[in-house]
C-alpha atoms as a PDB file:
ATOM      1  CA  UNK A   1       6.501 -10.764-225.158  1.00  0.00           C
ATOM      2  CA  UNK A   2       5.401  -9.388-221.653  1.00  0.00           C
ATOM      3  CA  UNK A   3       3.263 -10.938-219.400  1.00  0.00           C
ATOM      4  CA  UNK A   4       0.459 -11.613-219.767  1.00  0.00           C
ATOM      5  CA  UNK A   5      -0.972 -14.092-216.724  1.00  0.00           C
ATOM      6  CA  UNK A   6      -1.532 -11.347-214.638  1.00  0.00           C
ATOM      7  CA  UNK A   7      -3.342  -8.913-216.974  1.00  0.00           C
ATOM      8  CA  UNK A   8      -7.185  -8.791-216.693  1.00  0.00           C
ATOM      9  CA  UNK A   9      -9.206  -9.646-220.189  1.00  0.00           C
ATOM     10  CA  UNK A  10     -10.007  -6.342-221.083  1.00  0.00           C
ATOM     11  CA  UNK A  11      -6.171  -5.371-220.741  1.00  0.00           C
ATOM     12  CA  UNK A  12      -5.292  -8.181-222.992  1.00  0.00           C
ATOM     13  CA  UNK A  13      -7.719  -7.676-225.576  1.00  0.00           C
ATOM     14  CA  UNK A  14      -6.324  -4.284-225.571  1.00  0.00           C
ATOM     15  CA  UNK A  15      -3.165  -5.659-226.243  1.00  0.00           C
ATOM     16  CA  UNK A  16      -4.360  -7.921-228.656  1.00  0.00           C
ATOM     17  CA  UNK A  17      -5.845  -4.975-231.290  1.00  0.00           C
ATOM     18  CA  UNK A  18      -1.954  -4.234-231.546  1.00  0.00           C
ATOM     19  CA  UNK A  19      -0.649  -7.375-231.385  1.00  0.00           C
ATOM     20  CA  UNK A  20      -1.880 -10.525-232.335  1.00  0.00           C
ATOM     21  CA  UNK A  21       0.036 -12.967-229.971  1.00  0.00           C
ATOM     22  CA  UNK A  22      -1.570 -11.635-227.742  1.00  0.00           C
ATOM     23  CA  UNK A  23      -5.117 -13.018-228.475  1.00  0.00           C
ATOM     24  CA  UNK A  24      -3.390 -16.364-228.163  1.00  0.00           C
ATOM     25  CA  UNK A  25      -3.469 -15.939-223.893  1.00  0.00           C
ATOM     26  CA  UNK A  26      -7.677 -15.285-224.711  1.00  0.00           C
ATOM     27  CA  UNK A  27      -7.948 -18.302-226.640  1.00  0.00           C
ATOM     28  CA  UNK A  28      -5.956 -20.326-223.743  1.00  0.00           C
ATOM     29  CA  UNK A  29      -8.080 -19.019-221.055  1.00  0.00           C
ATOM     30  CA  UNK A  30     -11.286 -19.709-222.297  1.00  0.00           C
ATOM     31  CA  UNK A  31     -11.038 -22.838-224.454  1.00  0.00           C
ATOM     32  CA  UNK A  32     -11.737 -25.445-222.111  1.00  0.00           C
ATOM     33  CA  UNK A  33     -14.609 -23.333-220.431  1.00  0.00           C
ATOM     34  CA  UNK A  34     -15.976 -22.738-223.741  1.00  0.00           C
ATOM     35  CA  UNK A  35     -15.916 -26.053-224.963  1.00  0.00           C
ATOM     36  CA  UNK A  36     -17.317 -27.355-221.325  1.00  0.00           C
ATOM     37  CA  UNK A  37     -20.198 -24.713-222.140  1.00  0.00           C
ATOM     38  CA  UNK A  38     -20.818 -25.891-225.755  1.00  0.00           C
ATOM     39  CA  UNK A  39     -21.200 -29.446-224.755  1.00  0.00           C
ATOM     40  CA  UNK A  40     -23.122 -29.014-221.802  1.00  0.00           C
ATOM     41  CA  UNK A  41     -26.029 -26.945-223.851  1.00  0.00           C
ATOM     42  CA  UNK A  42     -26.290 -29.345-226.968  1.00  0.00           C
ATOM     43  CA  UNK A  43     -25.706 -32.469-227.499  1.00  0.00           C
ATOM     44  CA  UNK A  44     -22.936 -32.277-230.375  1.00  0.00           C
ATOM     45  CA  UNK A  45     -20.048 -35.055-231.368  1.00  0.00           C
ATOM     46  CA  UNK A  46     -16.425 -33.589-230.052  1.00  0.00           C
ATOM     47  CA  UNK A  47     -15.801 -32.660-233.869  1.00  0.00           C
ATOM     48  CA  UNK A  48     -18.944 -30.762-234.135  1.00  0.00           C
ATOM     49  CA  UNK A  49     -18.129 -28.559-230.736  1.00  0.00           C
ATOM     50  CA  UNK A  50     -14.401 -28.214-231.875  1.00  0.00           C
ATOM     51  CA  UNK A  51     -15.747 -26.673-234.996  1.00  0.00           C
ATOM     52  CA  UNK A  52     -17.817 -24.350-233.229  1.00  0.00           C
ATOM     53  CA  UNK A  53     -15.116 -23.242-230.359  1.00  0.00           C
ATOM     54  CA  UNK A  54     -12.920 -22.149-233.556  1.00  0.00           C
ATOM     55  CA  UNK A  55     -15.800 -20.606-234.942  1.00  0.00           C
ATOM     56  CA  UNK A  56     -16.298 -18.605-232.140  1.00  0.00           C
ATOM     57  CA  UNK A  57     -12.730 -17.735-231.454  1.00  0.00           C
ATOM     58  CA  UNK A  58     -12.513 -16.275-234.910  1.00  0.00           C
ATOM     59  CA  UNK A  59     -15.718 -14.146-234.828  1.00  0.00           C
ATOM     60  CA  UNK A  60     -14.526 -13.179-231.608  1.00  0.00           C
ATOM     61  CA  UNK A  61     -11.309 -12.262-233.016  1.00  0.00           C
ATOM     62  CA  UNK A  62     -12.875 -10.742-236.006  1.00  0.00           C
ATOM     63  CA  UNK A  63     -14.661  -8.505-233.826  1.00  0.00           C
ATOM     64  CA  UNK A  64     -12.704  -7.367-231.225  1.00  0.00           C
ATOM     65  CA  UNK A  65     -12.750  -3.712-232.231  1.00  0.00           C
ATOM     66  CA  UNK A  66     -16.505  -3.932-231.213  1.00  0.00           C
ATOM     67  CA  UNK A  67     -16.107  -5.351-227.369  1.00  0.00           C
ATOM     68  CA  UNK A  68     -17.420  -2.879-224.452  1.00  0.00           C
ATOM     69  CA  UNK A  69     -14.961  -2.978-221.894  1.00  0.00           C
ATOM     70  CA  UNK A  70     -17.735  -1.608-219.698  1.00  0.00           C
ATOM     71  CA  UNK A  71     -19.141  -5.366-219.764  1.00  0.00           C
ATOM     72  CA  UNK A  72     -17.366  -8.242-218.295  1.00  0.00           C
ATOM     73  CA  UNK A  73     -15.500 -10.206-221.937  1.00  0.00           C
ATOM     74  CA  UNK A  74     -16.242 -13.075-220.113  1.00  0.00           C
ATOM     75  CA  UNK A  75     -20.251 -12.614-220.531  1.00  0.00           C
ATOM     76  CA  UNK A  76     -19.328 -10.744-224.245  1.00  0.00           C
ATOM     77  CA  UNK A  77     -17.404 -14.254-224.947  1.00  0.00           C
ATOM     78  CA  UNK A  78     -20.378 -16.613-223.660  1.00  0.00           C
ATOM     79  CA  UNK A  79     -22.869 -14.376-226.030  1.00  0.00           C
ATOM     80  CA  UNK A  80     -20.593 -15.487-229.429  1.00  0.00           C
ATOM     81  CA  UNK A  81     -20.998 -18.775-228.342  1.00  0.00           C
ATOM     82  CA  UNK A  82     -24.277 -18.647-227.349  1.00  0.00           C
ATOM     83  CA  UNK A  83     -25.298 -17.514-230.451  1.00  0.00           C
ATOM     84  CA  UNK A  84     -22.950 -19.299-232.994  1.00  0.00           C
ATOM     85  CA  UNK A  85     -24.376 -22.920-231.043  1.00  0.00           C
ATOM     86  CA  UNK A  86     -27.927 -21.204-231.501  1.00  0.00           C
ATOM     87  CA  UNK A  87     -27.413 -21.143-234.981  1.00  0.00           C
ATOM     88  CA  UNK A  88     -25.811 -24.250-235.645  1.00  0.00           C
ATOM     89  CA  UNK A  89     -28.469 -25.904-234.391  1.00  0.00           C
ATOM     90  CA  UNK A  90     -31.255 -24.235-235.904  1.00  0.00           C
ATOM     91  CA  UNK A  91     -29.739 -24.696-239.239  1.00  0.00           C
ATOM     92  CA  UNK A  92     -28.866 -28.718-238.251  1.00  0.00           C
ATOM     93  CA  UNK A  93     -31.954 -29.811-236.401  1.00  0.00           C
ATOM     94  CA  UNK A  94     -35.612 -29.507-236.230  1.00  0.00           C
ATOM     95  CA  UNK A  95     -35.537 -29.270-233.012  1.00  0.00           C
ATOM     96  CA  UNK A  96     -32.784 -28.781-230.352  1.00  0.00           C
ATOM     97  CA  UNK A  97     -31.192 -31.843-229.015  1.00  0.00           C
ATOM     98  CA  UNK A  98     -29.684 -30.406-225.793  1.00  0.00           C
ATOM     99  CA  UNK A  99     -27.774 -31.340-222.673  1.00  0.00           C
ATOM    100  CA  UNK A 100     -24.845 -34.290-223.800  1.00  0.00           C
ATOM    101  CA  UNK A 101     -22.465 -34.564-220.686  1.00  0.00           C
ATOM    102  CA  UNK A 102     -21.872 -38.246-219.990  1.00  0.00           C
ATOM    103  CA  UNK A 103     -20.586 -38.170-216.899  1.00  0.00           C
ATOM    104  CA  UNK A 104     -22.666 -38.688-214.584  1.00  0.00           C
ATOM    105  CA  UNK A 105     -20.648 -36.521-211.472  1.00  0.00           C
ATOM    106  CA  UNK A 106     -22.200 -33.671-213.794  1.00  0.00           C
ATOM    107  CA  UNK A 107     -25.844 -34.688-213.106  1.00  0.00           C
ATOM    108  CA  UNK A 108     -24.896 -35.562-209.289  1.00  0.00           C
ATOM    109  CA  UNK A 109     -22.835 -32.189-208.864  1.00  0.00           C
ATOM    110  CA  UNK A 110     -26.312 -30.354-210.536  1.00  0.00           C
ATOM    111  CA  UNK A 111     -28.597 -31.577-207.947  1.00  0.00           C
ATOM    112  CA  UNK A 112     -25.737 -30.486-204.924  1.00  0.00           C
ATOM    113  CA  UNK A 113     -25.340 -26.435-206.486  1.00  0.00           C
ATOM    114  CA  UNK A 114     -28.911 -26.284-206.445  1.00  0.00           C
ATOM    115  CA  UNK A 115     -30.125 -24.587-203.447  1.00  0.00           C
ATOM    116  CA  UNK A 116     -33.076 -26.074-201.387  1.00  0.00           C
ATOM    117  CA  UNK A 117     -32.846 -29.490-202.778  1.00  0.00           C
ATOM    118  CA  UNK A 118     -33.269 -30.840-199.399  1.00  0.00           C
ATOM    119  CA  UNK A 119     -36.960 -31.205-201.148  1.00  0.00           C
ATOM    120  CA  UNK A 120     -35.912 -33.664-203.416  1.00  0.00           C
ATOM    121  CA  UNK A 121     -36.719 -37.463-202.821  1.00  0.00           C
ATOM    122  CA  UNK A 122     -34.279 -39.059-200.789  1.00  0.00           C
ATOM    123  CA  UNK A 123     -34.695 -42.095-202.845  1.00  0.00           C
ATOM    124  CA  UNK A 124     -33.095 -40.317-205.850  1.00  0.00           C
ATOM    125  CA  UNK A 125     -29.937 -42.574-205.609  1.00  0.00           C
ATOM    126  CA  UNK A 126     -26.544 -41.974-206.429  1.00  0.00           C
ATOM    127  CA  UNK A 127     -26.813 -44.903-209.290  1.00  0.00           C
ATOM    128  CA  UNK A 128     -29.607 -43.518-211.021  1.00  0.00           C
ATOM    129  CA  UNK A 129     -29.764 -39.774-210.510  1.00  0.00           C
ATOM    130  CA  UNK A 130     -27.729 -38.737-213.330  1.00  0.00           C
ATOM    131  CA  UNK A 131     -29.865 -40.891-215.665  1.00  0.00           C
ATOM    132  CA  UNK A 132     -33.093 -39.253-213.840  1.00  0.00           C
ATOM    133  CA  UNK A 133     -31.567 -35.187-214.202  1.00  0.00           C
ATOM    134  CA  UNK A 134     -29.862 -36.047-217.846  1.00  0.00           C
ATOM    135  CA  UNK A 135     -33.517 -36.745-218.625  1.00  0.00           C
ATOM    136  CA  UNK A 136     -35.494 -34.210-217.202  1.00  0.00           C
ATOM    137  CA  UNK A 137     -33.118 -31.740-218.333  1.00  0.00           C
ATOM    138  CA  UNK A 138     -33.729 -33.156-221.708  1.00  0.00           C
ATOM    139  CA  UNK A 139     -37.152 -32.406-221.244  1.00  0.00           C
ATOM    140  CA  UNK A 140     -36.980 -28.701-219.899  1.00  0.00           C
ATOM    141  CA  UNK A 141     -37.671 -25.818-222.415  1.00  0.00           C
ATOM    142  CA  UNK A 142     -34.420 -24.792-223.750  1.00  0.00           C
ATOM    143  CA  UNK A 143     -34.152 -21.267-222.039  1.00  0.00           C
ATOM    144  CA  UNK A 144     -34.933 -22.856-218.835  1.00  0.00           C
ATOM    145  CA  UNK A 145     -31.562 -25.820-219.201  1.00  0.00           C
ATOM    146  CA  UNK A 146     -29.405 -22.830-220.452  1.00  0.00           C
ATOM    147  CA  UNK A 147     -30.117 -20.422-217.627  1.00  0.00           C
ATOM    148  CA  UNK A 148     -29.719 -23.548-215.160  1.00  0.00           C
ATOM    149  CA  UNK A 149     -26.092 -24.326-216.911  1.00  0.00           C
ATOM    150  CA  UNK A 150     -25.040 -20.756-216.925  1.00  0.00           C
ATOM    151  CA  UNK A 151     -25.903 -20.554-213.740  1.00  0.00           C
ATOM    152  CA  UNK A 152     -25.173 -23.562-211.647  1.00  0.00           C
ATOM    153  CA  UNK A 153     -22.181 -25.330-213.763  1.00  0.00           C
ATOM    154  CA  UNK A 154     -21.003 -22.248-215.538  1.00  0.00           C
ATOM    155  CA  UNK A 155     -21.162 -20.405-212.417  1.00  0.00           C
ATOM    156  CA  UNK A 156     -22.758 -16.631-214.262  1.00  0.00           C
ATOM    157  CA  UNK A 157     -24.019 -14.184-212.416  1.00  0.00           C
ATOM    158  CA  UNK A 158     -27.889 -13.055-213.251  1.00  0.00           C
ATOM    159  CA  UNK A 159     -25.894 -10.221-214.784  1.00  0.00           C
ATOM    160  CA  UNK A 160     -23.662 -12.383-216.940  1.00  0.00           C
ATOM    161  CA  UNK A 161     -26.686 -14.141-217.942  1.00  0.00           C
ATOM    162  CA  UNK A 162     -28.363 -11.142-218.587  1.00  0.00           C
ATOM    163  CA  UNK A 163     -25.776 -10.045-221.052  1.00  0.00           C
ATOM    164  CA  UNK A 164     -25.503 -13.246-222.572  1.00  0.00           C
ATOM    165  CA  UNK A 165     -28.641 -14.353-222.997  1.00  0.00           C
ATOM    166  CA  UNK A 166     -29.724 -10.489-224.013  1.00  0.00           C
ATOM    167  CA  UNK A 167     -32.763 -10.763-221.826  1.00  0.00           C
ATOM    168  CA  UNK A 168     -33.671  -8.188-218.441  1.00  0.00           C
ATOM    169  CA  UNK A 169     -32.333  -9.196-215.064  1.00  0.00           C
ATOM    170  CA  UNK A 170     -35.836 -10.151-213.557  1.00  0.00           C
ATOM    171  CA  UNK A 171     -36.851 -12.147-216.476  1.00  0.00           C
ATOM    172  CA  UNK A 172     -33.279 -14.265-215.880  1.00  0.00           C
ATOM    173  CA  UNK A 173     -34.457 -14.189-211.790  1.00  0.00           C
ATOM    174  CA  UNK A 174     -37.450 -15.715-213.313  1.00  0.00           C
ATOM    175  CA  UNK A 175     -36.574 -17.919-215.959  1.00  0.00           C
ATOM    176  CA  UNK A 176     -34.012 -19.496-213.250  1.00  0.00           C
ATOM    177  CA  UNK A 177     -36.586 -20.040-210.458  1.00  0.00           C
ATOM    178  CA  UNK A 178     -39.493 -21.444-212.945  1.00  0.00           C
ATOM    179  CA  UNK A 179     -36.318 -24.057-214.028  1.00  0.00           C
ATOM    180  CA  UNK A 180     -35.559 -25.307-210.520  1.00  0.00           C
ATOM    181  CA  UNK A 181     -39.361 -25.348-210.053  1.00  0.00           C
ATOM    182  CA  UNK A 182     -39.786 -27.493-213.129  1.00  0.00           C
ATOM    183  CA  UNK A 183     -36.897 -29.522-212.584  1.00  0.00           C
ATOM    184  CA  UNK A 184     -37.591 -30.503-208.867  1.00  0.00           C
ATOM    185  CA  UNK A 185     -41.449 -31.256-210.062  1.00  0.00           C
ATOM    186  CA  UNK A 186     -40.475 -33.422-212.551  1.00  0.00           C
ATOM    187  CA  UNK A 187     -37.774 -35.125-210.746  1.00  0.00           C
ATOM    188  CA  UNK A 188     -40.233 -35.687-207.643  1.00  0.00           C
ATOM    189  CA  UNK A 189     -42.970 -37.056-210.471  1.00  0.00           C
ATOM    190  CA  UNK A 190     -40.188 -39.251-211.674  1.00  0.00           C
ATOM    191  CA  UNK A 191     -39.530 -40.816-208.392  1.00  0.00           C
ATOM    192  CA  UNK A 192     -42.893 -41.129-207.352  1.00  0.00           C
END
């Protein structure tokens, strides 16, 4: 088998129409980041988000005749699971239960990427701030926390998102900003 560590995704899932091994260096590349993803938009048991990653990596696998090289796989990968957690939870809940990191570096970290925080209350401290952002993030529309996780922990461009999310540029340039907005509101409300 040649290698394949170098290759770029689209060369691989080249590779991969002809040979199946090769799908196995996809999978290993974007399990963890996947899973990461999964977990950080709903708030699913381990089990539940394993079940999901495979789901994904089979429809992904199933329909790798259909990528566009001309996109990035990476943003073409992030759609399948964006939509296969979509669905999962609109067939499971009533509503979306979202955002189920534990770990409170997460919330911390979230608060650091986002730009012009400086406006944020001083007296947001380190022991409660992940317990202050877990729950406003609870409480944000769901568009707005999965923009602000693509963008900030997942690290997407407004293009990326764009493709994933299947929405215009400047409604993801706007969807982002009315998030941060919201976010640093409620966290200042919270702290007042």
């Amino acid at each position: 088998m040649q290698d394949l560590k170098n290759k770029t995704d689209a060369e691989i899932v080249k590779l991969s129409l002809d040979n199946d091994a090769c799908f196995e260096e996809l999978v290993e590349r974007y399990e963890a980041k996947l899973m990461r993803y999964i977990l950080r938009i709903a708030s699913l048991g381990k089990e539940t988000a394993e079940d999901l990653l495979q789901e994904v990596f089979v429809k992904v696998y199933q329909n790798l005749n259909d990528f566009d090289s001309q996109f990035l796989f990476s943003s073409w990968i992030y759609k399948i699971t964006h939509n296969v957690v979509i669905s999962y939870i609109r067939k499971s809940y009533n509503g979306p239960k979202f955002i189920s990191i534990d770990d409170d570096e997460f919330y911390k970290n979230f608060i650091d990427l986002m730009p012009g925080n400086s406006d944020l209350p001083k007296e947001l401290d380190s022991k409660n701030i992940s317990k202050k952002v877990r729950a406003v993030l609870l409480e944000l529309p769901e568009g707005y926390r999965e923009v602000l996780v693509l963008y900030y922990l997942e690290e997407k461009s407004y293009k990326e998102i764009s493709d994933i999310l299947e929405r215009p540029i400047n409604s993801v340039s706007v969807m982002i900003n009315r998030a941060k907005k919201q976010l640093k509101e409620k966290l200042n409300f919270l702290n007042s």
